[in-house]
PDB file of N, CA and C in Angstrom:
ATOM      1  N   UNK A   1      71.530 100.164 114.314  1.00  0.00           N
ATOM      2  CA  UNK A   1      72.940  99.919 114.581  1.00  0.00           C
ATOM      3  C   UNK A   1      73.732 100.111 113.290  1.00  0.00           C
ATOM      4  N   UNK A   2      74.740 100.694 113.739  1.00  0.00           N
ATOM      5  CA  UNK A   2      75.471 100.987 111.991  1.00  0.00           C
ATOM      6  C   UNK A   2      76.484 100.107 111.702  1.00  0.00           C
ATOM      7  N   UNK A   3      76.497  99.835 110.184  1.00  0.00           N
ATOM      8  CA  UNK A   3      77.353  98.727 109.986  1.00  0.00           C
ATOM      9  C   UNK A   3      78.638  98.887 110.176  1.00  0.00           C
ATOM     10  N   UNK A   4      79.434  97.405 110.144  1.00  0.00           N
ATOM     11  CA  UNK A   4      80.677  97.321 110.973  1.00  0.00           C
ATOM     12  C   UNK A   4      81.338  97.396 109.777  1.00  0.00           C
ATOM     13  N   UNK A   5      82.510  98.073 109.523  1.00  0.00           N
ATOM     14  CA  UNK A   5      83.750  98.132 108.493  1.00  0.00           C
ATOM     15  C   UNK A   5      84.835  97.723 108.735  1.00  0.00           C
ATOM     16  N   UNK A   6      85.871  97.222 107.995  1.00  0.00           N
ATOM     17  CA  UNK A   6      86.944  97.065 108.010  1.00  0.00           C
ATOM     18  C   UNK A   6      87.573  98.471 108.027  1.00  0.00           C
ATOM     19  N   UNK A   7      88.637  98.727 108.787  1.00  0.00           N
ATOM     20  CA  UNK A   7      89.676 100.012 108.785  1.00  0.00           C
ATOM     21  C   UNK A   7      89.835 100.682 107.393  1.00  0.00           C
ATOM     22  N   UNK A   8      90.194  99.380 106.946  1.00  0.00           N
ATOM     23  CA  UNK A   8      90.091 100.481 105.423  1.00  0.00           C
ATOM     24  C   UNK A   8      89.451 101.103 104.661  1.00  0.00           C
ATOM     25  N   UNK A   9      87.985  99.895 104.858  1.00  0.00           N
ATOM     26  CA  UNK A   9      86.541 100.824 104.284  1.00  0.00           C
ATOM     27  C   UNK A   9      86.166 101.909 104.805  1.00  0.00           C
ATOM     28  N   UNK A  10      86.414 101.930 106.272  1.00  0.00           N
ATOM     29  CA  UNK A  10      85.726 102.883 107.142  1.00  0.00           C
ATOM     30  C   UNK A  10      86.430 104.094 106.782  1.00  0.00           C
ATOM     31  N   UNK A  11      88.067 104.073 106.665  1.00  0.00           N
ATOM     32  CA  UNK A  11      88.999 105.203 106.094  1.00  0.00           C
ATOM     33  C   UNK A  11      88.484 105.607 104.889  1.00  0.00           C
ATOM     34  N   UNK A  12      87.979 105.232 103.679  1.00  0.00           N
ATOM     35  CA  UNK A  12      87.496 105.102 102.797  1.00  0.00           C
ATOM     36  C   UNK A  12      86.538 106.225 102.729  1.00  0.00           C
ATOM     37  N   UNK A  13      85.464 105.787 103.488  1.00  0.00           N
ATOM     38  CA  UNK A  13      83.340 106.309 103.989  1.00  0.00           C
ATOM     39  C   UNK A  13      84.365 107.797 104.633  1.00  0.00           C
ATOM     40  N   UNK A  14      85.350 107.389 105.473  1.00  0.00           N
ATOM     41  CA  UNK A  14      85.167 109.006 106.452  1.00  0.00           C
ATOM     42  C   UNK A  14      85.960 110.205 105.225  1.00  0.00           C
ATOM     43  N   UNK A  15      86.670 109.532 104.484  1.00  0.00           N
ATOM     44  CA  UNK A  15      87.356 110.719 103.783  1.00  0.00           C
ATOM     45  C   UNK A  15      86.150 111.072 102.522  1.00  0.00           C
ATOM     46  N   UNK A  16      85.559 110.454 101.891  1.00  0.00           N
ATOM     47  CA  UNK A  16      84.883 110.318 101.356  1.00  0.00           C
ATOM     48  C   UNK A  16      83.371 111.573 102.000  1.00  0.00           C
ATOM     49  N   UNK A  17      83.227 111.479 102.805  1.00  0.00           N
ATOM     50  CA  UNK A  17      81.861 112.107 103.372  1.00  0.00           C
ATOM     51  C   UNK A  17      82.211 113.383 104.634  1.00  0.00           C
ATOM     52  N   UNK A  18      83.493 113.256 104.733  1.00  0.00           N
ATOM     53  CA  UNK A  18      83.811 114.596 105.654  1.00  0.00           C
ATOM     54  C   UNK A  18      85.032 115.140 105.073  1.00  0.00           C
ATOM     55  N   UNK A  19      85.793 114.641 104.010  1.00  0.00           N
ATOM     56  CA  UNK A  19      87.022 115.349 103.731  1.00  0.00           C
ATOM     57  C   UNK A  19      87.167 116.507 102.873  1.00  0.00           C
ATOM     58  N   UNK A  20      86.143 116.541 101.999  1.00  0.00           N
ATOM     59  CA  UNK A  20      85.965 117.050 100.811  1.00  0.00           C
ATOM     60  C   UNK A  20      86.819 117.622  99.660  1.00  0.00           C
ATOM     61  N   UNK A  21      87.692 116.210  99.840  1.00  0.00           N
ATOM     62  CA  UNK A  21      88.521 115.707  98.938  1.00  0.00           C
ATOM     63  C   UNK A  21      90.163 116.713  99.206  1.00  0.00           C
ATOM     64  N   UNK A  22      89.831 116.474 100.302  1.00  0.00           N
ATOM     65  CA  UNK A  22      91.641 117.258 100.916  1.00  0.00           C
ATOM     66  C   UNK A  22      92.062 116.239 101.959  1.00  0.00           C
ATOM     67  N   UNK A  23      93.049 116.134 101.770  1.00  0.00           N
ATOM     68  CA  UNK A  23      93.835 114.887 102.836  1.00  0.00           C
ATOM     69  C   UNK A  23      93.540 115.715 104.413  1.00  0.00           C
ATOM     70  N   UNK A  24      93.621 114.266 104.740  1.00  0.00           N
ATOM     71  CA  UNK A  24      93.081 114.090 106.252  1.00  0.00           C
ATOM     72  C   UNK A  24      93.528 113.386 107.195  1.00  0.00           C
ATOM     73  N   UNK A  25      94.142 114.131 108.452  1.00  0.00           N
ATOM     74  CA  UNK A  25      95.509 113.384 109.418  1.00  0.00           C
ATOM     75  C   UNK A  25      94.112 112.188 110.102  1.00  0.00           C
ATOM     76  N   UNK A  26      94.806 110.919 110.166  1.00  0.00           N
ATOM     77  CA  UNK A  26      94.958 109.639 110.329  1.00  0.00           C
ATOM     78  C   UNK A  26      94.188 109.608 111.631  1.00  0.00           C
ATOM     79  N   UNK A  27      94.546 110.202 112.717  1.00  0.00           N
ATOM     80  CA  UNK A  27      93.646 110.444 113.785  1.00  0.00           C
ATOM     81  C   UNK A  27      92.465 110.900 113.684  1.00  0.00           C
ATOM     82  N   UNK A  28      92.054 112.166 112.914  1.00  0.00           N
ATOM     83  CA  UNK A  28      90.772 112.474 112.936  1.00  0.00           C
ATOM     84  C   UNK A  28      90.108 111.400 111.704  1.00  0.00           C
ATOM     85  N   UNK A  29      90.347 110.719 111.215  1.00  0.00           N
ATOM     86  CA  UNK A  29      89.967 109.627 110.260  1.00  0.00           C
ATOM     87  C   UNK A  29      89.643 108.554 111.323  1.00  0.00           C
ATOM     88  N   UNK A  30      90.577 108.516 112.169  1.00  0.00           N
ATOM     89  CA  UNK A  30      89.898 107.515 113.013  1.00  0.00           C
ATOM     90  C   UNK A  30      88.943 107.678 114.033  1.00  0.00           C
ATOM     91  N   UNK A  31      89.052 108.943 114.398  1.00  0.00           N
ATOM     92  CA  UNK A  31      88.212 109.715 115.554  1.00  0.00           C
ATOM     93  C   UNK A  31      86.557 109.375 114.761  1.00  0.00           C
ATOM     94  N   UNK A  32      86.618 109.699 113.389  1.00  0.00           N
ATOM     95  CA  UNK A  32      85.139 109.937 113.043  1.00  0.00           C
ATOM     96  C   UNK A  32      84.578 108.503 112.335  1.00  0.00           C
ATOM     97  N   UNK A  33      85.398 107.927 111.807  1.00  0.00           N
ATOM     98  CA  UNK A  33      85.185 106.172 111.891  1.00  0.00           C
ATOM     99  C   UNK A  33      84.407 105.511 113.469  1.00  0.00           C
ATOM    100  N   UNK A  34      85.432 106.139 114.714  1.00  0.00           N
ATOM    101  CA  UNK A  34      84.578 105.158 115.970  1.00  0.00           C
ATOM    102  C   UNK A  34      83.149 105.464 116.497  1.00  0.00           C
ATOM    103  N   UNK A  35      83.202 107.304 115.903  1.00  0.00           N
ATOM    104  CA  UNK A  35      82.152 107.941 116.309  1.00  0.00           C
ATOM    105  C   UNK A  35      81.121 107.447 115.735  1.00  0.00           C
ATOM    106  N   UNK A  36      81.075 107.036 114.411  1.00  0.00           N
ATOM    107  CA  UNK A  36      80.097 106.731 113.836  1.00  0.00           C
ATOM    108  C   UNK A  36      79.519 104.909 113.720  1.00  0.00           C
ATOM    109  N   UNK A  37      80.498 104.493 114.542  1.00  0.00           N
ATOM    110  CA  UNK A  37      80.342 102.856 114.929  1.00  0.00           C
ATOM    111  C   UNK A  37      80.655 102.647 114.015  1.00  0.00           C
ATOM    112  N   UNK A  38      81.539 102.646 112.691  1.00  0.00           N
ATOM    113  CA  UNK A  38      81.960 101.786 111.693  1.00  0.00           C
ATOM    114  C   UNK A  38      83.065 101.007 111.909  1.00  0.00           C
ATOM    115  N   UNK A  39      83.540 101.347 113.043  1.00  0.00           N
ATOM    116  CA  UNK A  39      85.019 100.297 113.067  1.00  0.00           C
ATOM    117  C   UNK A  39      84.673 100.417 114.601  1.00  0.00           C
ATOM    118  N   UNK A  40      85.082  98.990 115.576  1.00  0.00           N
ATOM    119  CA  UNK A  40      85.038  98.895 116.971  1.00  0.00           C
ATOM    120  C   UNK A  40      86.185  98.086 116.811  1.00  0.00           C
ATOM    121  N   UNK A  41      86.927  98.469 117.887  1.00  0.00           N
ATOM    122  CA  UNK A  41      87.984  97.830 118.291  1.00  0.00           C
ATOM    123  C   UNK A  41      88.579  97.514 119.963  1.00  0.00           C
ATOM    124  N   UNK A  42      89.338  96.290 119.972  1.00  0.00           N
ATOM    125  CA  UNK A  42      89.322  96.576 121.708  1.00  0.00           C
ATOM    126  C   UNK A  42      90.854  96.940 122.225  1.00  0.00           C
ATOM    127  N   UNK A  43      91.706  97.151 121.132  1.00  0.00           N
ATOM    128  CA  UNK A  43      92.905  97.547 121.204  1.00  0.00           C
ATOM    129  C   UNK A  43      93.074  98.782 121.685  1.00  0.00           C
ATOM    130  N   UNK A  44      94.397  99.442 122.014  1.00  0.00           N
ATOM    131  CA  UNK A  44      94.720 100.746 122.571  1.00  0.00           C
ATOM    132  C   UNK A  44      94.767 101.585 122.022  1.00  0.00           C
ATOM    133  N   UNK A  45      95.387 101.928 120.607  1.00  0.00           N
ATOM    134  CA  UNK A  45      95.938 102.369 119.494  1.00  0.00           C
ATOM    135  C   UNK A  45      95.463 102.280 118.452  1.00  0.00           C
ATOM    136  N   UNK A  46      93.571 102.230 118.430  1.00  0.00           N
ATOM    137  CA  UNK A  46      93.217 102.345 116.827  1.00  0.00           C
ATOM    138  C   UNK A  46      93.621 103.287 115.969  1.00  0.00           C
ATOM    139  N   UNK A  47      94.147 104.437 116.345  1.00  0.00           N
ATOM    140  CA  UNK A  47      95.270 105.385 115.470  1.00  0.00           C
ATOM    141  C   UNK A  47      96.051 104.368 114.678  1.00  0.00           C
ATOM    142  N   UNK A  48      96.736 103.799 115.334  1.00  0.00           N
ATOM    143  CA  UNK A  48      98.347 103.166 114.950  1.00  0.00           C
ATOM    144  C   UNK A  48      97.470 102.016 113.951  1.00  0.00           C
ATOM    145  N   UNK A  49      96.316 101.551 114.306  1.00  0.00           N
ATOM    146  CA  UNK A  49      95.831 100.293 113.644  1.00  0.00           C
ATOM    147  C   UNK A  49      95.614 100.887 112.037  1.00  0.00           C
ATOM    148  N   UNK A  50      94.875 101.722 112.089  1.00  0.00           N
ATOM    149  CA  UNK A  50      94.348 102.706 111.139  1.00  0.00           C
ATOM    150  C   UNK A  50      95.571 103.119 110.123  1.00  0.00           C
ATOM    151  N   UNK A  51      96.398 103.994 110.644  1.00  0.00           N
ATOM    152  CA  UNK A  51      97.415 103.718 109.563  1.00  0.00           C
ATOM    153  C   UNK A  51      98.392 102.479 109.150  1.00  0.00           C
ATOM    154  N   UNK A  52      98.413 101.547 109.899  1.00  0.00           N
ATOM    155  CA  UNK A  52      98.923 100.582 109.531  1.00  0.00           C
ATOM    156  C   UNK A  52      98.336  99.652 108.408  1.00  0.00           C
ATOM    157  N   UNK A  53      96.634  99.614 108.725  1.00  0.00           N
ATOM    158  CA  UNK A  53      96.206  98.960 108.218  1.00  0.00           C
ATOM    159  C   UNK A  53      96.045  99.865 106.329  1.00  0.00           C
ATOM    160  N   UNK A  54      95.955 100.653 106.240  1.00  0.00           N
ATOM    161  CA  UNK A  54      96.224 101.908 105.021  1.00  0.00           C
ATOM    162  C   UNK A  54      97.740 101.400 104.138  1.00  0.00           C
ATOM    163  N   UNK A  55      98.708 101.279 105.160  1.00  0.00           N
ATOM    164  CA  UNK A  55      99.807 101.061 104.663  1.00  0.00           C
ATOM    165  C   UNK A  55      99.755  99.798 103.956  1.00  0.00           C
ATOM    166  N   UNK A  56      99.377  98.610 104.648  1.00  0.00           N
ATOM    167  CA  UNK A  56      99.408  97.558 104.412  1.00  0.00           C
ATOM    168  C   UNK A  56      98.575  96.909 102.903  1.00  0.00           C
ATOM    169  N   UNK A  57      97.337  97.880 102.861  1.00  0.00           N
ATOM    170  CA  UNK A  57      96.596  98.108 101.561  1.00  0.00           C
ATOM    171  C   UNK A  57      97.167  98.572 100.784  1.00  0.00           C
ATOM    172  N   UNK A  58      97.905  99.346 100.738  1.00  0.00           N
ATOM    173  CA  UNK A  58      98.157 100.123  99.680  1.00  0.00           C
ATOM    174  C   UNK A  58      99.485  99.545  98.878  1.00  0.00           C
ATOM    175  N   UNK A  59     100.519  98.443  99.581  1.00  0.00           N
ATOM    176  CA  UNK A  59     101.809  97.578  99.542  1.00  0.00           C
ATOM    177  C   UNK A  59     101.096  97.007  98.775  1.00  0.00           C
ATOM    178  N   UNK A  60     100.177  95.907  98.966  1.00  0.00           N
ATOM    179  CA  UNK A  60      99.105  95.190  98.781  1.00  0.00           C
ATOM    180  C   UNK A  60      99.024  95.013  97.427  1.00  0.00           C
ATOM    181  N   UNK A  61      98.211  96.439  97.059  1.00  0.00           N
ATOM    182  CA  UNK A  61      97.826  96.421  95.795  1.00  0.00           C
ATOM    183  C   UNK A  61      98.491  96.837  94.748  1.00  0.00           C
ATOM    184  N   UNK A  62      99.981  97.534  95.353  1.00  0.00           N
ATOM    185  CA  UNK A  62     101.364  97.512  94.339  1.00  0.00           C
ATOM    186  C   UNK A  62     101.562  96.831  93.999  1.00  0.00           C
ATOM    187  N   UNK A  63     101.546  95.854  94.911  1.00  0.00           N
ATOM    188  CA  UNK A  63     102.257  94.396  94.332  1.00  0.00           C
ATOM    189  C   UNK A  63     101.342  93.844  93.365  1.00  0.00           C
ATOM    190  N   UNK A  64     100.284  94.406  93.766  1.00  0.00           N
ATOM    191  CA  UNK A  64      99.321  92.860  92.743  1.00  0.00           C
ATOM    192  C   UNK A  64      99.117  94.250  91.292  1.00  0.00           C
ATOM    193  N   UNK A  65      99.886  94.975  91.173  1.00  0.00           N
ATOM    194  CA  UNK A  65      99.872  95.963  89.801  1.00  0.00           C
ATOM    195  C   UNK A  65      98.631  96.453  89.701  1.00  0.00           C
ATOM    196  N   UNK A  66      97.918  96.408  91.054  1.00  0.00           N
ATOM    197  CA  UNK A  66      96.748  97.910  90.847  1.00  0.00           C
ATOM    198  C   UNK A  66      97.495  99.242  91.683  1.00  0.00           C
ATOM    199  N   UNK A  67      96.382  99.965  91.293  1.00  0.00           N
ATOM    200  CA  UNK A  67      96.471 101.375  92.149  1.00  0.00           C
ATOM    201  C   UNK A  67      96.167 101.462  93.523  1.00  0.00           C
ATOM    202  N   UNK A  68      97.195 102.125  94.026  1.00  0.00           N
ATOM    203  CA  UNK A  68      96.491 102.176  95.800  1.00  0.00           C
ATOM    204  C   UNK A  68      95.354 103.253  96.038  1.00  0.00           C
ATOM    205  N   UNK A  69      94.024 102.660  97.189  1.00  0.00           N
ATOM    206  CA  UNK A  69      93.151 103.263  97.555  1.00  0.00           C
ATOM    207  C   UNK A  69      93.741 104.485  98.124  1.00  0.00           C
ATOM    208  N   UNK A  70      94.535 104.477  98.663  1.00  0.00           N
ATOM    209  CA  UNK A  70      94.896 105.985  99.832  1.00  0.00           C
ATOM    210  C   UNK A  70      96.020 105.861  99.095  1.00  0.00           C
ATOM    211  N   UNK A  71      96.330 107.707  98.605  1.00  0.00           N
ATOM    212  CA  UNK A  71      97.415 108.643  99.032  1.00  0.00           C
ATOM    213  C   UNK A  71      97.830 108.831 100.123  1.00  0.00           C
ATOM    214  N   UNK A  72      99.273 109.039 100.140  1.00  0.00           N
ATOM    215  CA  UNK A  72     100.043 109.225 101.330  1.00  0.00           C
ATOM    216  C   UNK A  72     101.020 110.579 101.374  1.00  0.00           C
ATOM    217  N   UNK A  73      99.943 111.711 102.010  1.00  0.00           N
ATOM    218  CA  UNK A  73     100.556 112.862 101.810  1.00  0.00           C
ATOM    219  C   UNK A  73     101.773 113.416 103.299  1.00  0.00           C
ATOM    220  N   UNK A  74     102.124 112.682 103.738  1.00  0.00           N
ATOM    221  CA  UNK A  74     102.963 112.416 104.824  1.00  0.00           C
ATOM    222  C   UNK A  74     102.670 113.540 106.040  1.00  0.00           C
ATOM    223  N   UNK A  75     103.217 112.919 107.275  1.00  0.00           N
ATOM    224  CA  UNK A  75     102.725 113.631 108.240  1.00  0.00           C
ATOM    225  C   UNK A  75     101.713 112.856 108.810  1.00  0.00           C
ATOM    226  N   UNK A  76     101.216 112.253 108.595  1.00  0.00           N
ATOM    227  CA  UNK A  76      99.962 111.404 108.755  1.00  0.00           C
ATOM    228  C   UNK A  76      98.696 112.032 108.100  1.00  0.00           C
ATOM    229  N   UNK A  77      98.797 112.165 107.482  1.00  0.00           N
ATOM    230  CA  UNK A  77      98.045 112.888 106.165  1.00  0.00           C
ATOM    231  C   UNK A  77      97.519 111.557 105.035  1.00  0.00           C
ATOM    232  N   UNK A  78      96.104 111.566 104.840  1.00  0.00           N
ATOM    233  CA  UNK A  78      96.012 110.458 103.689  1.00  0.00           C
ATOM    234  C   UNK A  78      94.571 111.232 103.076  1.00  0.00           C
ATOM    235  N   UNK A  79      94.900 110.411 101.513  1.00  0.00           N
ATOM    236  CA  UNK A  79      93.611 110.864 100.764  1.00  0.00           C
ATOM    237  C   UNK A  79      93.502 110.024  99.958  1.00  0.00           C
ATOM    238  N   UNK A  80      92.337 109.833  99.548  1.00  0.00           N
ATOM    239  CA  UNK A  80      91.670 108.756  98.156  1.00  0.00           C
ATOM    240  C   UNK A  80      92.200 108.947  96.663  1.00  0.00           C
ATOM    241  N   UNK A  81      93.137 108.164  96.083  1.00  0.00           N
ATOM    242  CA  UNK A  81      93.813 108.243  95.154  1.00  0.00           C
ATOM    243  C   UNK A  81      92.652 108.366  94.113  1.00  0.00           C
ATOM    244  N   UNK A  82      91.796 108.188  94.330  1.00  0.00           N
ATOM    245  CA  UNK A  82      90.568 108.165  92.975  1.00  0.00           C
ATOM    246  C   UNK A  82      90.180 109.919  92.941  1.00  0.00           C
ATOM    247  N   UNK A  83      90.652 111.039  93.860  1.00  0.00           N
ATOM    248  CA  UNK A  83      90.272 112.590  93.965  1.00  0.00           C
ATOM    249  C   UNK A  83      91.770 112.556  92.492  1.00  0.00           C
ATOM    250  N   UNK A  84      92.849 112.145  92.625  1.00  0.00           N
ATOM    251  CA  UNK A  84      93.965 112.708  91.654  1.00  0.00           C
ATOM    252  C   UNK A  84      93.341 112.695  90.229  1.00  0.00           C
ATOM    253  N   UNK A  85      93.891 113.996  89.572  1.00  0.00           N
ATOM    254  CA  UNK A  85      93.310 113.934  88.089  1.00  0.00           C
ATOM    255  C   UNK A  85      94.044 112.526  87.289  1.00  0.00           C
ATOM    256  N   UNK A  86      93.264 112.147  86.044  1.00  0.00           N
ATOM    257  CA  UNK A  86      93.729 110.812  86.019  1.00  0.00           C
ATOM    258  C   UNK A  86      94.507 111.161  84.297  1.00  0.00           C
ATOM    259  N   UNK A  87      95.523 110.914  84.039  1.00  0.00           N
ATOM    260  CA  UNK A  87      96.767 111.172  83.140  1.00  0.00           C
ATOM    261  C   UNK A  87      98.091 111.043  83.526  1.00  0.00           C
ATOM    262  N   UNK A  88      99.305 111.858  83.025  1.00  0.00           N
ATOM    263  CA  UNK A  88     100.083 111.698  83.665  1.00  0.00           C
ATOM    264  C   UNK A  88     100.979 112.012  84.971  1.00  0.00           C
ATOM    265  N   UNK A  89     100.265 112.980  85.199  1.00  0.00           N
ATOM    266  CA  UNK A  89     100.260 113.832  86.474  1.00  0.00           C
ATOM    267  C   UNK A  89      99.895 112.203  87.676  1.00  0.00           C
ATOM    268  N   UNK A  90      98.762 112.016  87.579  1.00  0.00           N
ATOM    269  CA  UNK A  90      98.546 110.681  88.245  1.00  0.00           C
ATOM    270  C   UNK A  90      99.475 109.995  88.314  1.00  0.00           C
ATOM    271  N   UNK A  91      99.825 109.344  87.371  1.00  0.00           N
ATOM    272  CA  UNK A  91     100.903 108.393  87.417  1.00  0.00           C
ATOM    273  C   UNK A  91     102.325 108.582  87.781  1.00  0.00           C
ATOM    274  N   UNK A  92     102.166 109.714  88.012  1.00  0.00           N
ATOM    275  CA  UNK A  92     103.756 110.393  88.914  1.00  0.00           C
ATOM    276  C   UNK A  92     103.530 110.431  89.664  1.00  0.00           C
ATOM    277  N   UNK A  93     102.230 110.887  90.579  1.00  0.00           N
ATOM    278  CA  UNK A  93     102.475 110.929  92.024  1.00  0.00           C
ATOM    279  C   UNK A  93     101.977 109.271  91.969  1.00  0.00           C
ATOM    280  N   UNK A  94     102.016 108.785  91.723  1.00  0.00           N
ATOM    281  CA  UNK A  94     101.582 107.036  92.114  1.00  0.00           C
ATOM    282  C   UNK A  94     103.053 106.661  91.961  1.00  0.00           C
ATOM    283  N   UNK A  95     103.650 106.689  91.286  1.00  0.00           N
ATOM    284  CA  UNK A  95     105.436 106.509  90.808  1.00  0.00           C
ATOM    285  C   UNK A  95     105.981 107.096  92.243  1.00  0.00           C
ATOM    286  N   UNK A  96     106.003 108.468  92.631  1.00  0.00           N
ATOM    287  CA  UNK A  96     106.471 109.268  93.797  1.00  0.00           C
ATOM    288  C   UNK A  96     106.059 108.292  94.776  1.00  0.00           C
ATOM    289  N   UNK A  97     104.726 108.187  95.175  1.00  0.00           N
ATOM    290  CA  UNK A  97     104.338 107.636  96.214  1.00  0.00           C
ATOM    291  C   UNK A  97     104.979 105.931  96.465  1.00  0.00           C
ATOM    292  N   UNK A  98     104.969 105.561  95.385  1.00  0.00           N
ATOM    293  CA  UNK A  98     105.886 103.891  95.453  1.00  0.00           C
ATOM    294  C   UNK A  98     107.138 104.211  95.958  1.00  0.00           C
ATOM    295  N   UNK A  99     107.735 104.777  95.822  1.00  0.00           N
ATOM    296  CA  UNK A  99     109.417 104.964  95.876  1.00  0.00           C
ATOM    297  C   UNK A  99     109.617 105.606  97.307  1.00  0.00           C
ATOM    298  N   UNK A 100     108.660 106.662  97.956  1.00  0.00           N
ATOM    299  CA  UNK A 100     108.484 106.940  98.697  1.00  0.00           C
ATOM    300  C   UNK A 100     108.434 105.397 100.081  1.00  0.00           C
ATOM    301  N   UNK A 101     107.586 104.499 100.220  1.00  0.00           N
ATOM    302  CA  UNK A 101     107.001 103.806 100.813  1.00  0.00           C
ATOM    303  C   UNK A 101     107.606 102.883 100.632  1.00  0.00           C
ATOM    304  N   UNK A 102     108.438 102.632  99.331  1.00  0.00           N
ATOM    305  CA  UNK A 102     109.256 101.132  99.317  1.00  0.00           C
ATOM    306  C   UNK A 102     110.937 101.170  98.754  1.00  0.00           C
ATOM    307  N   UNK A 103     111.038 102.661  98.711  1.00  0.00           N
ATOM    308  CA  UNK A 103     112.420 103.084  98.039  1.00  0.00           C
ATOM    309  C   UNK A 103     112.750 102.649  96.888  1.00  0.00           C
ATOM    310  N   UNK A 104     112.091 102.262  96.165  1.00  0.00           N
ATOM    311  CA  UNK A 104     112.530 101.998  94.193  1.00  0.00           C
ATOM    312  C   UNK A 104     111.832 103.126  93.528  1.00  0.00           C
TER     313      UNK A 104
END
């Protein structure tokens, strides 16, 4: 039986092992999360859960002055902020992406 994840880990494992490091719409992130039993849910809309729950991580860890796990390449598009080269290039699209998501 395969282990159970939280939405975000499981977003995490699927971009991680099928994305190959190119953003990946939110649905098929979730499509291959249920397939693989890492996330069960009894709701209607594990789509909607899935990015919500992404969003909610990523507010999260602004606030607490880390880096967010997922990029948010819009469209429903997301990717693992740990693929961005790390300098200042990074820290602009992390700057972009805040202002984007919370308007400052």
């Amino acid at each position: 039986m395969p282990e159970r994840l939280s939405f975000s880990d499981a977003a995490e494992k699927v971009l991680k092992e099928f994305a190959d490091k190119r953003p990946m719409y939110y649905r098929e992130i979730t499509r291959i999360a249920m397939e693989h039993g890492w996330i069960s849910t009894k709701g209607l809309t594990p789509e909607t859960t899935m990015t919500a729950v992404i969003g909610t991580e990523n507010r999260k860890r602004v606030a607490r002055g880390k880096e967010p796990r997922f990029t948010v390449h819009g469209k429903g598009y997301y990717g693992l902020t740990e693929w961005q080269p790390p300098g200042l290039l990074r820290q602009i699209r992390a700057k972009n992406q805040k202002i984007k998501e919370y308007g400052c």
